[in-house]
PDB file of N, CA and C in Angstrom:
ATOM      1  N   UNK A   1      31.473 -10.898 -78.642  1.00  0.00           N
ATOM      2  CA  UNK A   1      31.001 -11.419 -77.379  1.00  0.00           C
ATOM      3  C   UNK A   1      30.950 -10.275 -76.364  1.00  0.00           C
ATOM      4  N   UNK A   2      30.009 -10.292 -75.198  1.00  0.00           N
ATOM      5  CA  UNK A   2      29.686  -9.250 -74.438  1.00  0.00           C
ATOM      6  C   UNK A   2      30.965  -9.340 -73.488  1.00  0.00           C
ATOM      7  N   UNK A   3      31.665  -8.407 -73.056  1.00  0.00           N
ATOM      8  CA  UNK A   3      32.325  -8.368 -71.865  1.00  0.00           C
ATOM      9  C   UNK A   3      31.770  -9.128 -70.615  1.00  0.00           C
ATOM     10  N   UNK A   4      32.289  -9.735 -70.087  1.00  0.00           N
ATOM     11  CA  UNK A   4      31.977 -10.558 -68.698  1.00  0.00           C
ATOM     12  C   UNK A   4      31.559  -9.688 -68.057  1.00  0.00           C
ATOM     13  N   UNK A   5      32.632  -8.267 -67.717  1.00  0.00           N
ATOM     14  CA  UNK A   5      32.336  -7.282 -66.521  1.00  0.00           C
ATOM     15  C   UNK A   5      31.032  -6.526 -66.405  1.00  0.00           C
ATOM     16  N   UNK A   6      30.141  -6.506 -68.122  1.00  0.00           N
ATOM     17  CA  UNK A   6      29.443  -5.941 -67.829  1.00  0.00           C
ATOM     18  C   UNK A   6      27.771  -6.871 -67.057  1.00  0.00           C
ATOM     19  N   UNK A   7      27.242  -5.873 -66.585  1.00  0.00           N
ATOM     20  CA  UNK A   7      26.013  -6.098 -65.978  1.00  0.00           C
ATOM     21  C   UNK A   7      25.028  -6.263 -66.674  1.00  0.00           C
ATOM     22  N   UNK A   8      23.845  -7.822 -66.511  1.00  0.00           N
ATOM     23  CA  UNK A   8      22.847  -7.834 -67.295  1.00  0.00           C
ATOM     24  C   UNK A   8      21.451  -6.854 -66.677  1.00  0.00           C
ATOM     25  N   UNK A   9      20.505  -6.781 -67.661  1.00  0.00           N
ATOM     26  CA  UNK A   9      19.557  -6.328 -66.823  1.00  0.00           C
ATOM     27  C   UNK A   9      18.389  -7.136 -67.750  1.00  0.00           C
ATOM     28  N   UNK A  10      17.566  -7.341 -66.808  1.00  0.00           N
ATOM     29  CA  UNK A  10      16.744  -8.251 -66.859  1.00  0.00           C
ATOM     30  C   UNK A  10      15.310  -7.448 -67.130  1.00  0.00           C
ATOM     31  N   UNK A  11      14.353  -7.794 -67.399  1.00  0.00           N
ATOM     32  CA  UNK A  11      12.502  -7.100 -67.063  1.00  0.00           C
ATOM     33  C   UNK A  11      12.098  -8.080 -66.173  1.00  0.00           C
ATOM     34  N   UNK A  12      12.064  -7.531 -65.085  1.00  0.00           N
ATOM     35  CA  UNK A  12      11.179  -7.623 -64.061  1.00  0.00           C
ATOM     36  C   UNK A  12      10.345  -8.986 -64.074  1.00  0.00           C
ATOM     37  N   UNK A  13       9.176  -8.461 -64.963  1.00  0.00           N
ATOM     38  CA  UNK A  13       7.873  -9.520 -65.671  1.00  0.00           C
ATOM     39  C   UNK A  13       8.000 -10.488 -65.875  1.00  0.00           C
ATOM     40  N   UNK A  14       9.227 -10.499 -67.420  1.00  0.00           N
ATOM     41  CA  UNK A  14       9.183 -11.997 -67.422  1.00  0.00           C
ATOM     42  C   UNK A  14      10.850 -12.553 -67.932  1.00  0.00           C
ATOM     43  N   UNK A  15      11.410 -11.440 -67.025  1.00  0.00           N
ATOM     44  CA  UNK A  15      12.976 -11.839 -66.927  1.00  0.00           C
ATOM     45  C   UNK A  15      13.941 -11.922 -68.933  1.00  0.00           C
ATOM     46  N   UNK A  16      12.979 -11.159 -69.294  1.00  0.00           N
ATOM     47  CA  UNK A  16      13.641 -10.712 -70.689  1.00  0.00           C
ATOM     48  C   UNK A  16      14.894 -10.139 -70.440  1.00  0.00           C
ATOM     49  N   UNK A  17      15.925 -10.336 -71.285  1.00  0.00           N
ATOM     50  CA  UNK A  17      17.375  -9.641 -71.223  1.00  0.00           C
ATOM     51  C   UNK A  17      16.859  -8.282 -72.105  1.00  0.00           C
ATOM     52  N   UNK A  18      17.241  -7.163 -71.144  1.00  0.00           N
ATOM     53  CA  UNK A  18      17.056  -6.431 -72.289  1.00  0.00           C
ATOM     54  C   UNK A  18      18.313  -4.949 -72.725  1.00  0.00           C
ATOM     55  N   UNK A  19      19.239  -5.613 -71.782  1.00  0.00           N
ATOM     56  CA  UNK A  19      20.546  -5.148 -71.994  1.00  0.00           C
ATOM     57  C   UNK A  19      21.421  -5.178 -71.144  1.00  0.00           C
ATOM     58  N   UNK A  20      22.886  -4.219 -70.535  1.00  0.00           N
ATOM     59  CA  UNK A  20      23.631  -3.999 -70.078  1.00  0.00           C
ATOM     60  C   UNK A  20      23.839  -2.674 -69.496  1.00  0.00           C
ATOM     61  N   UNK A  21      24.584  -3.196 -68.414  1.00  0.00           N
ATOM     62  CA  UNK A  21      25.272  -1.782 -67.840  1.00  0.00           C
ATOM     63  C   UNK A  21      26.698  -2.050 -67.575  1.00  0.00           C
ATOM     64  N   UNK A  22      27.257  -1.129 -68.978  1.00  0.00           N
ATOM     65  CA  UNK A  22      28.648  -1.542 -69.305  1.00  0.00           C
ATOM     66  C   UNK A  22      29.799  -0.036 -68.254  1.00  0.00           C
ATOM     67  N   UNK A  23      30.558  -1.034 -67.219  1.00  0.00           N
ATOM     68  CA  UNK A  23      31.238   0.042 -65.940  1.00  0.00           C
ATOM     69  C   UNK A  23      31.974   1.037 -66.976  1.00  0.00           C
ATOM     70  N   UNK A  24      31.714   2.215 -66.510  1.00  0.00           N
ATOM     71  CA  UNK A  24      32.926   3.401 -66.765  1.00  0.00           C
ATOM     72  C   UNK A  24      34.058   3.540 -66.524  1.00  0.00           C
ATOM     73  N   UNK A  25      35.256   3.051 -67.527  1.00  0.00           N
ATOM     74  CA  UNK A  25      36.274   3.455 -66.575  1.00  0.00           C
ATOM     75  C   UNK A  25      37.171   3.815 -65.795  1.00  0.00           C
ATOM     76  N   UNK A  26      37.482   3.090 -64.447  1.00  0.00           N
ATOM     77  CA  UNK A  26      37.494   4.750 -63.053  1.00  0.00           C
ATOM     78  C   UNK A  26      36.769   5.077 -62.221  1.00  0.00           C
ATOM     79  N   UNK A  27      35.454   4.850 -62.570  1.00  0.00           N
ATOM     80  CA  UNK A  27      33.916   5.356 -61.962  1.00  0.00           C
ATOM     81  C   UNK A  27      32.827   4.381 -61.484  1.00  0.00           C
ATOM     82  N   UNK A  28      33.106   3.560 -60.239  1.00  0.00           N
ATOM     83  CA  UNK A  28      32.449   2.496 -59.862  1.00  0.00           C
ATOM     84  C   UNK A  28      30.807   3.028 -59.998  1.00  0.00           C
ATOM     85  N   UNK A  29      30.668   4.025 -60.397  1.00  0.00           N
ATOM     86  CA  UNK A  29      28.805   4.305 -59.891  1.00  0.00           C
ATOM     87  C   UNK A  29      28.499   4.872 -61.333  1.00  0.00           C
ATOM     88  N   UNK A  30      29.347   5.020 -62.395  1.00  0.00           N
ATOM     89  CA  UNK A  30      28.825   5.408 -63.183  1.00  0.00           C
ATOM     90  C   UNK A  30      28.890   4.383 -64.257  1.00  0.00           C
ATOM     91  N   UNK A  31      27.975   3.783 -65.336  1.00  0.00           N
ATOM     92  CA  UNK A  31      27.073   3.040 -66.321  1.00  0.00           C
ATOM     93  C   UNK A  31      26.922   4.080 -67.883  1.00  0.00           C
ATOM     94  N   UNK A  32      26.992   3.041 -68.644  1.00  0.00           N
ATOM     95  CA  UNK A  32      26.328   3.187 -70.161  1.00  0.00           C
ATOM     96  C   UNK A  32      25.604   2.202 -70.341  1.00  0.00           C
ATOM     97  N   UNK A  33      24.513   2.099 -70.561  1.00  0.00           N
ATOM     98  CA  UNK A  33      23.530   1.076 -70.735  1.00  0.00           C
ATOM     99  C   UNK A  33      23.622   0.978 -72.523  1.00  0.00           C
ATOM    100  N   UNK A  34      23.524  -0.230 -72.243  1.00  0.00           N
ATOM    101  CA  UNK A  34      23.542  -0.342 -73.768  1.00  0.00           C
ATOM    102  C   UNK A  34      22.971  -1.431 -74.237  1.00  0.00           C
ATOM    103  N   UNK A  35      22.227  -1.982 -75.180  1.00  0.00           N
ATOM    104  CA  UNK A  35      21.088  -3.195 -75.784  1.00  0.00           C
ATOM    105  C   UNK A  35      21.916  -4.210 -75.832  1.00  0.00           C
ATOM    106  N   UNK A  36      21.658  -4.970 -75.796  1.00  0.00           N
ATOM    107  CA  UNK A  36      21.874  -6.777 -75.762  1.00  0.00           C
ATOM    108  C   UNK A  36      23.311  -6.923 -76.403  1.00  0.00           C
ATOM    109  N   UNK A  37      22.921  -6.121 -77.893  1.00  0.00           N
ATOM    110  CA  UNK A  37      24.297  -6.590 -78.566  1.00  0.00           C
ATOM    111  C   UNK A  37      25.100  -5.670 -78.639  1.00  0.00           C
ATOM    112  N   UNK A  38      25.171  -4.872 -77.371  1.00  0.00           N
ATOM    113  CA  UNK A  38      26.436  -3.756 -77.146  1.00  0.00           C
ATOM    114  C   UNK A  38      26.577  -2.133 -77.518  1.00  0.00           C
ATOM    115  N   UNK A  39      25.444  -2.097 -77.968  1.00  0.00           N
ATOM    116  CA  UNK A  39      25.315  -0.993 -78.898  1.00  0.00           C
ATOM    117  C   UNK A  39      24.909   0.557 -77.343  1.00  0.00           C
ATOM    118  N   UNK A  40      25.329   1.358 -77.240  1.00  0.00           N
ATOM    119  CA  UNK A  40      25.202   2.339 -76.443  1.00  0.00           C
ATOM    120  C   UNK A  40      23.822   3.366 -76.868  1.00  0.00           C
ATOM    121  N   UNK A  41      23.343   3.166 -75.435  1.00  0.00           N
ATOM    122  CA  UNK A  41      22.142   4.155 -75.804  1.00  0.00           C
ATOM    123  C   UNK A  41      21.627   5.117 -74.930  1.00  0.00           C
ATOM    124  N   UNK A  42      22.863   5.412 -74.036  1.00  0.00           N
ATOM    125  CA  UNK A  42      22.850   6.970 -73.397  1.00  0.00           C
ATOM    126  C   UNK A  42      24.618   6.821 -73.042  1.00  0.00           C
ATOM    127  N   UNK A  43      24.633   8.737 -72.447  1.00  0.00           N
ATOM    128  CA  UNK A  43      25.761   8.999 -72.063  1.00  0.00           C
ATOM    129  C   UNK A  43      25.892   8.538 -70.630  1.00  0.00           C
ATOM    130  N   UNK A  44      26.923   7.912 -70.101  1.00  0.00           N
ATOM    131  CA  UNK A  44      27.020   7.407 -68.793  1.00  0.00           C
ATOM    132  C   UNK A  44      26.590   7.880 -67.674  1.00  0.00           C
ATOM    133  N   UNK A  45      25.901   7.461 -66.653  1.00  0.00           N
ATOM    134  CA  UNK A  45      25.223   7.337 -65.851  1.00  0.00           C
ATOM    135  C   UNK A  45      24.827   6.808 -64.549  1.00  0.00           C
ATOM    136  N   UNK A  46      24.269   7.233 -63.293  1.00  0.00           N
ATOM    137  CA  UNK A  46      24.290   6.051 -62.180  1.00  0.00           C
ATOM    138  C   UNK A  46      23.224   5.146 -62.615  1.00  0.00           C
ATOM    139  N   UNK A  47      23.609   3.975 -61.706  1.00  0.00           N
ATOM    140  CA  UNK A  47      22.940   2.656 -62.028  1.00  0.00           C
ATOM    141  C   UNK A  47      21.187   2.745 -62.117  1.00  0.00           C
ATOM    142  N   UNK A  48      20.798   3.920 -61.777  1.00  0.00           N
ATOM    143  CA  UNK A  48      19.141   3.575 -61.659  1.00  0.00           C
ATOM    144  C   UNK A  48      18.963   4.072 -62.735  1.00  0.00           C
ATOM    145  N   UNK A  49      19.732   5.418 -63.201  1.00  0.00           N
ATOM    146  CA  UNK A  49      19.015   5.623 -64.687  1.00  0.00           C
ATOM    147  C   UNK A  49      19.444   5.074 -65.794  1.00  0.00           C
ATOM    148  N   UNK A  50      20.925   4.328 -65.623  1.00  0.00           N
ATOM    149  CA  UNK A  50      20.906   3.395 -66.718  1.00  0.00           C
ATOM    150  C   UNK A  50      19.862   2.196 -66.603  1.00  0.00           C
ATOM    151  N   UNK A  51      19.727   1.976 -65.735  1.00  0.00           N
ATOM    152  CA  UNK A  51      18.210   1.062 -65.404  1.00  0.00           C
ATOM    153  C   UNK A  51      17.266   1.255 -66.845  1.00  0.00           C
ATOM    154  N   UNK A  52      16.657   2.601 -65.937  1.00  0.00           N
ATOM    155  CA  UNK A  52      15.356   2.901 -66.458  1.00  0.00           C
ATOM    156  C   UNK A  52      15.795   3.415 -68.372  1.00  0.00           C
ATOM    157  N   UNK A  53      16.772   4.078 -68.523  1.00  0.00           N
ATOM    158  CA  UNK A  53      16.910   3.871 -70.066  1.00  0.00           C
ATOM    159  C   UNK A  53      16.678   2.324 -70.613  1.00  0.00           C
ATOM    160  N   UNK A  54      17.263   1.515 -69.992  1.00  0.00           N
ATOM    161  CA  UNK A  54      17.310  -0.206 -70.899  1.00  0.00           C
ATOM    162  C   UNK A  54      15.636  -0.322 -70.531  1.00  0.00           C
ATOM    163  N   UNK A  55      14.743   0.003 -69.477  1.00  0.00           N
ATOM    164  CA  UNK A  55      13.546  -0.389 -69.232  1.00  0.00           C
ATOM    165  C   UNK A  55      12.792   0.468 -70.422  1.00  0.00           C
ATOM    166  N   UNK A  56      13.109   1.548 -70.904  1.00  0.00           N
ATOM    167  CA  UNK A  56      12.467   2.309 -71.533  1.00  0.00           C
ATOM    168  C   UNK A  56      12.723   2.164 -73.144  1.00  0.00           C
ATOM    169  N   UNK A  57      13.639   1.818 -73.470  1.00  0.00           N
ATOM    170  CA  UNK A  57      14.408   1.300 -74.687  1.00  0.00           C
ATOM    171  C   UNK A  57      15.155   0.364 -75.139  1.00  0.00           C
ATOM    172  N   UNK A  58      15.053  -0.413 -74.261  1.00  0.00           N
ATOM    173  CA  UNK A  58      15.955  -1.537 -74.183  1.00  0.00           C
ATOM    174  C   UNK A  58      15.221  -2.444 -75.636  1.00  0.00           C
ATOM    175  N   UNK A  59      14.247  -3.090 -75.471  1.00  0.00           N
ATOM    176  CA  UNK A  59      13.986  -3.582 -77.089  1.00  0.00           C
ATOM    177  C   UNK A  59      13.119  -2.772 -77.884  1.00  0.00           C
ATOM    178  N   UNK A  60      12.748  -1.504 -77.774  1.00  0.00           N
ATOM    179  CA  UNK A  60      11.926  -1.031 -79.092  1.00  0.00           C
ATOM    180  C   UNK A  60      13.001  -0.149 -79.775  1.00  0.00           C
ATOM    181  N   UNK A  61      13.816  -0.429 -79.422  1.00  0.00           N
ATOM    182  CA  UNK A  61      14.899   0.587 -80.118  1.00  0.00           C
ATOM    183  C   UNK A  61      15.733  -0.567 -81.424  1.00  0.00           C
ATOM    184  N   UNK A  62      15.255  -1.777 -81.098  1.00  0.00           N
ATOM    185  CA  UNK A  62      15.403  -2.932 -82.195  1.00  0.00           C
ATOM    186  C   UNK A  62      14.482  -3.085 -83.035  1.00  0.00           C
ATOM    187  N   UNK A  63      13.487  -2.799 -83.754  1.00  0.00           N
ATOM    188  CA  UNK A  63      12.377  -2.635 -84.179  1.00  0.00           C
ATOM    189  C   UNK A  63      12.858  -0.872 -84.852  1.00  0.00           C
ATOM    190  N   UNK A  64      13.537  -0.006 -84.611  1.00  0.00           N
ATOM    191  CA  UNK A  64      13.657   1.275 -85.185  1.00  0.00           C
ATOM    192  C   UNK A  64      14.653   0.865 -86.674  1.00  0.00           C
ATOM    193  N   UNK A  65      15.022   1.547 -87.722  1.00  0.00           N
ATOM    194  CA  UNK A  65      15.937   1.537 -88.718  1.00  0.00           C
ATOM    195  C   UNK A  65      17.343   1.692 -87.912  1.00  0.00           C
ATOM    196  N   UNK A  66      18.399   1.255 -88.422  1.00  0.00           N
ATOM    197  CA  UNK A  66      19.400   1.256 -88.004  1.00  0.00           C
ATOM    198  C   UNK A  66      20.526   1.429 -89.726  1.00  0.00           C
ATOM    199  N   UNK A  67      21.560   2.166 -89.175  1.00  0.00           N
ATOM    200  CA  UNK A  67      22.450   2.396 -90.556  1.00  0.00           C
ATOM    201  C   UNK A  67      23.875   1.955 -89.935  1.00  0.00           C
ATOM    202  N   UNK A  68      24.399   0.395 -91.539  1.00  0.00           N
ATOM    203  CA  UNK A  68      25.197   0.370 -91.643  1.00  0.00           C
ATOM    204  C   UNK A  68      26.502   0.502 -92.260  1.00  0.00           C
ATOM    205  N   UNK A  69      27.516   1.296 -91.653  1.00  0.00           N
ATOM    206  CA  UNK A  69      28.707   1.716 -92.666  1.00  0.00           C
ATOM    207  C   UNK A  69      29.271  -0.018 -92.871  1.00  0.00           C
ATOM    208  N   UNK A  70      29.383   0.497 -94.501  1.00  0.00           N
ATOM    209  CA  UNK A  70      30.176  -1.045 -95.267  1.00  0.00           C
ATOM    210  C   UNK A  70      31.344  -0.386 -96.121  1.00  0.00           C
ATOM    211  N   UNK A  71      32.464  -1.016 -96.071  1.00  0.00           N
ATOM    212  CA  UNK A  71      33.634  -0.879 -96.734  1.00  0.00           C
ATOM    213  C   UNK A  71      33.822  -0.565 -97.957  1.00  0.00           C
ATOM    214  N   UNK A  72      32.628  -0.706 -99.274  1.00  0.00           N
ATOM    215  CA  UNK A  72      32.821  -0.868-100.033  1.00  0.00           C
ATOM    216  C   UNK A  72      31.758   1.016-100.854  1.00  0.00           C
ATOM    217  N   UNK A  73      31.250   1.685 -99.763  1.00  0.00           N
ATOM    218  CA  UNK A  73      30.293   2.757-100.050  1.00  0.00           C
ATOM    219  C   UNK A  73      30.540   3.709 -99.029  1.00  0.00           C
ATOM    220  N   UNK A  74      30.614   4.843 -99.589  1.00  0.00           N
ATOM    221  CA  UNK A  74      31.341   5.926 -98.637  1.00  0.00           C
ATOM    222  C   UNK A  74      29.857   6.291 -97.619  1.00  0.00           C
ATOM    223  N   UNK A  75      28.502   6.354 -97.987  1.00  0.00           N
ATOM    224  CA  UNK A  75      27.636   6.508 -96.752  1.00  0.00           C
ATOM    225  C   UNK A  75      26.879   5.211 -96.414  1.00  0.00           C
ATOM    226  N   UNK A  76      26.167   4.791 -95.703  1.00  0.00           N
ATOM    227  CA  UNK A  76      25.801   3.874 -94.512  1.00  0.00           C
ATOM    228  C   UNK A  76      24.788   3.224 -95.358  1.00  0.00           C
ATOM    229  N   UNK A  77      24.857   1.909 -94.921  1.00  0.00           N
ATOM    230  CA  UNK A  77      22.899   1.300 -95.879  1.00  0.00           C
ATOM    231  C   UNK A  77      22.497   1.326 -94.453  1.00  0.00           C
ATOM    232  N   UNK A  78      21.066   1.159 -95.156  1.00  0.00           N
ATOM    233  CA  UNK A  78      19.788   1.108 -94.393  1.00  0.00           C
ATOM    234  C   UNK A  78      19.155  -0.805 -93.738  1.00  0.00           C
ATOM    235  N   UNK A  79      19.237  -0.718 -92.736  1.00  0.00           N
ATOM    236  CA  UNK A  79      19.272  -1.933 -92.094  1.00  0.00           C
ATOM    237  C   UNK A  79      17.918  -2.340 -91.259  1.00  0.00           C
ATOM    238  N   UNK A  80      17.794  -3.286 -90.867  1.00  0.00           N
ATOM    239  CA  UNK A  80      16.776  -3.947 -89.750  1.00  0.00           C
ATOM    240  C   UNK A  80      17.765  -5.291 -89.505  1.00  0.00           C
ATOM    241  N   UNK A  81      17.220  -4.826 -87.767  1.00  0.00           N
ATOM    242  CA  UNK A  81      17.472  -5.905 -87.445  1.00  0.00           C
ATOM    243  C   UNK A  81      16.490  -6.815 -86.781  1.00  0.00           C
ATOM    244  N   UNK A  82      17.107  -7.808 -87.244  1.00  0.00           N
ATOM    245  CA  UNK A  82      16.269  -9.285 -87.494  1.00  0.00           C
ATOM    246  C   UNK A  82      16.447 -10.471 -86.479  1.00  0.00           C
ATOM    247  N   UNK A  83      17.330 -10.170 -85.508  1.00  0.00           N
ATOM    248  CA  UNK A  83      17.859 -11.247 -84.239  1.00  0.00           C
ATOM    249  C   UNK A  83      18.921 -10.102 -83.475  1.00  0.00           C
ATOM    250  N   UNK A  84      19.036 -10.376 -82.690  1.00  0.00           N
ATOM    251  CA  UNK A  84      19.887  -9.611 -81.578  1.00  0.00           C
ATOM    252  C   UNK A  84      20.045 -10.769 -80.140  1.00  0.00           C
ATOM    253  N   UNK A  85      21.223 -10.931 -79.878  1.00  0.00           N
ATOM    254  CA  UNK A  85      22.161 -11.410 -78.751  1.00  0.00           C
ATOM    255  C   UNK A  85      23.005 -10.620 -78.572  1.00  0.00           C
ATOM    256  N   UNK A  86      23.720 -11.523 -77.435  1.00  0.00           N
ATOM    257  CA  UNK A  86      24.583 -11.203 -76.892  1.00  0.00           C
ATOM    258  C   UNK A  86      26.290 -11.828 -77.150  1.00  0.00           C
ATOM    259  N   UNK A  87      25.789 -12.691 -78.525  1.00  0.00           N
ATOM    260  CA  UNK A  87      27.112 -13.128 -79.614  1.00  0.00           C
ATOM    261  C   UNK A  87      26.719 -12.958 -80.718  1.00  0.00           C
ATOM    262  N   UNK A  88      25.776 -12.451 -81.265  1.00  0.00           N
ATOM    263  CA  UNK A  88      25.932 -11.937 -82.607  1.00  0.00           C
ATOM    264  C   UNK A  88      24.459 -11.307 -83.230  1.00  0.00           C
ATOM    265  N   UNK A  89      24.876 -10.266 -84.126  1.00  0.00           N
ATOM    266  CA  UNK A  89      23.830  -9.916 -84.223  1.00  0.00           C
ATOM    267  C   UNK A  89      23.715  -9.810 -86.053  1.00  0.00           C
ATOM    268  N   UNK A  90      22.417 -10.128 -86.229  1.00  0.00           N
ATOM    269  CA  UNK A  90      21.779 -10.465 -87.935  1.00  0.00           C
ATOM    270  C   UNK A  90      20.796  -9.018 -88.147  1.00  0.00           C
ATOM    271  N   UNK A  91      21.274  -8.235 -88.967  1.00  0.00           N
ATOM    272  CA  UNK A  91      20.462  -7.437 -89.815  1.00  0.00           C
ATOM    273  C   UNK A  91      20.441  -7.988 -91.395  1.00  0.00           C
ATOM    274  N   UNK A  92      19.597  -7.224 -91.489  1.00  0.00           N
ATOM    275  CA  UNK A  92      18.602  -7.316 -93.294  1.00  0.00           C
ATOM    276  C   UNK A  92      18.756  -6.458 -94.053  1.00  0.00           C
ATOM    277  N   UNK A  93      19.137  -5.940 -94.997  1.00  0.00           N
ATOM    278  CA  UNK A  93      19.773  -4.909 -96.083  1.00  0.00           C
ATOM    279  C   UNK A  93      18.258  -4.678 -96.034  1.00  0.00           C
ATOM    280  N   UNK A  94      18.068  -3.290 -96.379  1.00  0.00           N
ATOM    281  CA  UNK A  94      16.297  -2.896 -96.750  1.00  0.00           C
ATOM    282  C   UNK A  94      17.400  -1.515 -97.334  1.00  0.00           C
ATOM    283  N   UNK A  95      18.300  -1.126 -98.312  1.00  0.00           N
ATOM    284  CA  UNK A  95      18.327   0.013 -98.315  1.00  0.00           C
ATOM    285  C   UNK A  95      18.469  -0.338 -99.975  1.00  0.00           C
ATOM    286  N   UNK A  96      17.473   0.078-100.722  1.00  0.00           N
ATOM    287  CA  UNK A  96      17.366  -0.453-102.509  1.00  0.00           C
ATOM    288  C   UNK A  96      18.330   0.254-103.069  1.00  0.00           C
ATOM    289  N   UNK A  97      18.972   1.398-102.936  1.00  0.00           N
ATOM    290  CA  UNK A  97      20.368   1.679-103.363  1.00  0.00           C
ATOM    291  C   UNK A  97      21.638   0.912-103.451  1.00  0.00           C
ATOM    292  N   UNK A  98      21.838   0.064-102.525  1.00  0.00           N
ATOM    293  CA  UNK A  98      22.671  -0.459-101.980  1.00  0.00           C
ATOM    294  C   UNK A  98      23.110  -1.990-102.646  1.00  0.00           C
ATOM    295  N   UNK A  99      24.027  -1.799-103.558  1.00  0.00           N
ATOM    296  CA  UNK A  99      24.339  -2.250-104.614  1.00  0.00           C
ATOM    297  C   UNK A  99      25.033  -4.269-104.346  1.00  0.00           C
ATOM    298  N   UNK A 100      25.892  -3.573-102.850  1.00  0.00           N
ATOM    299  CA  UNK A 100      27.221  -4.974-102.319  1.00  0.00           C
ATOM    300  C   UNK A 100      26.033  -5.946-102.442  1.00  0.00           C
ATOM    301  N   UNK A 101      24.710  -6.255-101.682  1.00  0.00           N
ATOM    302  CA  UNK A 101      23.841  -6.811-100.940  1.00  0.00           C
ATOM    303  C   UNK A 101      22.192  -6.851-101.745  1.00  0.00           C
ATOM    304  N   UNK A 102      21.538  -8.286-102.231  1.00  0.00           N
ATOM    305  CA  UNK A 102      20.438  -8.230-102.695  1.00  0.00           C
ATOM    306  C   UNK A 102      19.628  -7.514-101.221  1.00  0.00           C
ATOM    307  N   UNK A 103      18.593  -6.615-102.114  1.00  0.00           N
ATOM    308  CA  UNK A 103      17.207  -6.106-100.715  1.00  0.00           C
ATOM    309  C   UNK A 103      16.834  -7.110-100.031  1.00  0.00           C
ATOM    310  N   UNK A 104      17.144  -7.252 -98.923  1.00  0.00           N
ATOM    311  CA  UNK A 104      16.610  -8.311 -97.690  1.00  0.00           C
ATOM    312  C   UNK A 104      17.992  -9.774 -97.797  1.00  0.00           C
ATOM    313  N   UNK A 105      18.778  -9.347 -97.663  1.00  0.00           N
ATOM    314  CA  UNK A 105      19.827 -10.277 -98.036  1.00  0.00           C
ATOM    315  C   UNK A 105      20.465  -9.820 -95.980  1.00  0.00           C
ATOM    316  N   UNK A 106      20.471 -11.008 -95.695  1.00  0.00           N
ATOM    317  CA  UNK A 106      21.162 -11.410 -93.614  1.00  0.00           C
ATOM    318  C   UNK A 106      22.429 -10.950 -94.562  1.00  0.00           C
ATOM    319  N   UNK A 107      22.992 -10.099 -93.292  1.00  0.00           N
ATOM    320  CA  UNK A 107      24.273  -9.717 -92.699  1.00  0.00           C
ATOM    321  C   UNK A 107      24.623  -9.973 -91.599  1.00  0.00           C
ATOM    322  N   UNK A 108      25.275 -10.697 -91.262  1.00  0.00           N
ATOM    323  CA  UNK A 108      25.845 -11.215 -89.722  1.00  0.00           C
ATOM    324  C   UNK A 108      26.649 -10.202 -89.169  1.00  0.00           C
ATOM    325  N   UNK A 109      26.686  -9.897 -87.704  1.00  0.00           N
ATOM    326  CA  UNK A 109      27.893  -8.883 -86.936  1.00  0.00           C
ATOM    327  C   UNK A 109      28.533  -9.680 -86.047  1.00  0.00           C
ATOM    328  N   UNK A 110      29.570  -9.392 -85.264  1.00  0.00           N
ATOM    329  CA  UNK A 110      29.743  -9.600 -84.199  1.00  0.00           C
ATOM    330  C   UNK A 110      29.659  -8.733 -83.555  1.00  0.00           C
ATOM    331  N   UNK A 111      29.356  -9.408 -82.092  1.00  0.00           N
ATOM    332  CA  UNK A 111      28.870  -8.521 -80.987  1.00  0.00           C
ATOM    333  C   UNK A 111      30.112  -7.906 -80.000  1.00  0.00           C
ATOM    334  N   UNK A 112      30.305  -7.074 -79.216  1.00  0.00           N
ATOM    335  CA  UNK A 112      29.710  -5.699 -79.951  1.00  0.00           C
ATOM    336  C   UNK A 112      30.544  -5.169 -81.406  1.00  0.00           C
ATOM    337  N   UNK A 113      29.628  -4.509 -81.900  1.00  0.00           N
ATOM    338  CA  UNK A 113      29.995  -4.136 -83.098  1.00  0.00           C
ATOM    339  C   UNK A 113      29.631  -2.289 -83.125  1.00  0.00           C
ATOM    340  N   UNK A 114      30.280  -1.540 -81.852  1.00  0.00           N
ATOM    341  CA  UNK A 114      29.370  -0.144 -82.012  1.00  0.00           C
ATOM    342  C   UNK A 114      30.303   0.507 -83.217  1.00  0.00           C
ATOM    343  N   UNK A 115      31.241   0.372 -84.131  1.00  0.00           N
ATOM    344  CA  UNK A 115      31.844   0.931 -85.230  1.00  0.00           C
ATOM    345  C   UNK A 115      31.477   1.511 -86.208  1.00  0.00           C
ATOM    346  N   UNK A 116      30.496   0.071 -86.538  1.00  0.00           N
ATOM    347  CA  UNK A 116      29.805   0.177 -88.204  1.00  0.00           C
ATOM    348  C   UNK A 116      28.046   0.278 -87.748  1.00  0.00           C
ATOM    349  N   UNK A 117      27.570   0.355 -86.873  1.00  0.00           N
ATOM    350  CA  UNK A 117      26.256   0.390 -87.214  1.00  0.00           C
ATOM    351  C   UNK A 117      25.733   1.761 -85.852  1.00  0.00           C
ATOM    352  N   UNK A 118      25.079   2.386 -86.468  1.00  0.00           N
ATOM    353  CA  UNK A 118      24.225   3.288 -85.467  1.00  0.00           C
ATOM    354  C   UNK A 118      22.518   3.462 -85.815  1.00  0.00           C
ATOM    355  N   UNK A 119      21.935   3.789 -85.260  1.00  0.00           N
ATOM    356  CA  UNK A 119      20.420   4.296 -85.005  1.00  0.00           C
ATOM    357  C   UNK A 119      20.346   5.073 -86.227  1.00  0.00           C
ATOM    358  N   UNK A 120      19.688   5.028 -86.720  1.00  0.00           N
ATOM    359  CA  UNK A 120      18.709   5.554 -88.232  1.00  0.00           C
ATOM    360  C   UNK A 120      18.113   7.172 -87.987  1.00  0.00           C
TER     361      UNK A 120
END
């Protein structure tokens, strides 16, 4: 589940969530913006350019490959994700090596989950 404290940010247009600005902290003016389901996608920041990062990446950066570390394989499978909130998030195994999981077999997370999964 998302922290309460952090800040939503909205699009403008047509009021899409398209992430957070999670406080630094210590640092009332400084932000990590990070996508819906918690995941960090710059180094902290004042509030306008964590803005404009979530405006600029906020959902096509869900649509990119994403790699997840699993318990059972010392390097990461290859993922998509397939739903994203702000309580849980569903990727899709797409990595044909990857033995735990049939190809295209839902994996559920909880949110945030920045541990096991990063950017491709």
């Amino acid at each position: 589940m998302i922290p309460t404290n952090w800040i939503r940010h909205h699009r403008p247009q047509d009021n899409e969530l398209l992430g957070y600005l999670c406080p630094v902290n210590g640092t009332p003016v400084q932000f990590i913006p990070v996508t819906v389901f918690g995941y960090p996608l710059a180094a902290p920041t004042d509030q306008d350019q964590a803005r404009h990062v979530l405006q600029s990446t906020g959902l096509s950066c869900l649509a990119e490959p994403w790699l997840l570390t699993v318990p059972d394989r010392a390097e990461p499978v290859t993922v998509q994700i397939i739903e994203a909130t702000p309580r849980r998030l569903r990727v899709r195994n797409t990595d044909y090596g990857y033995q735990g999981a049939s190809f295209g077999e839902v994996i559920i997370l909880a949110v945030p989950d920045t541990d096991r999964l990063q950017r491709g």
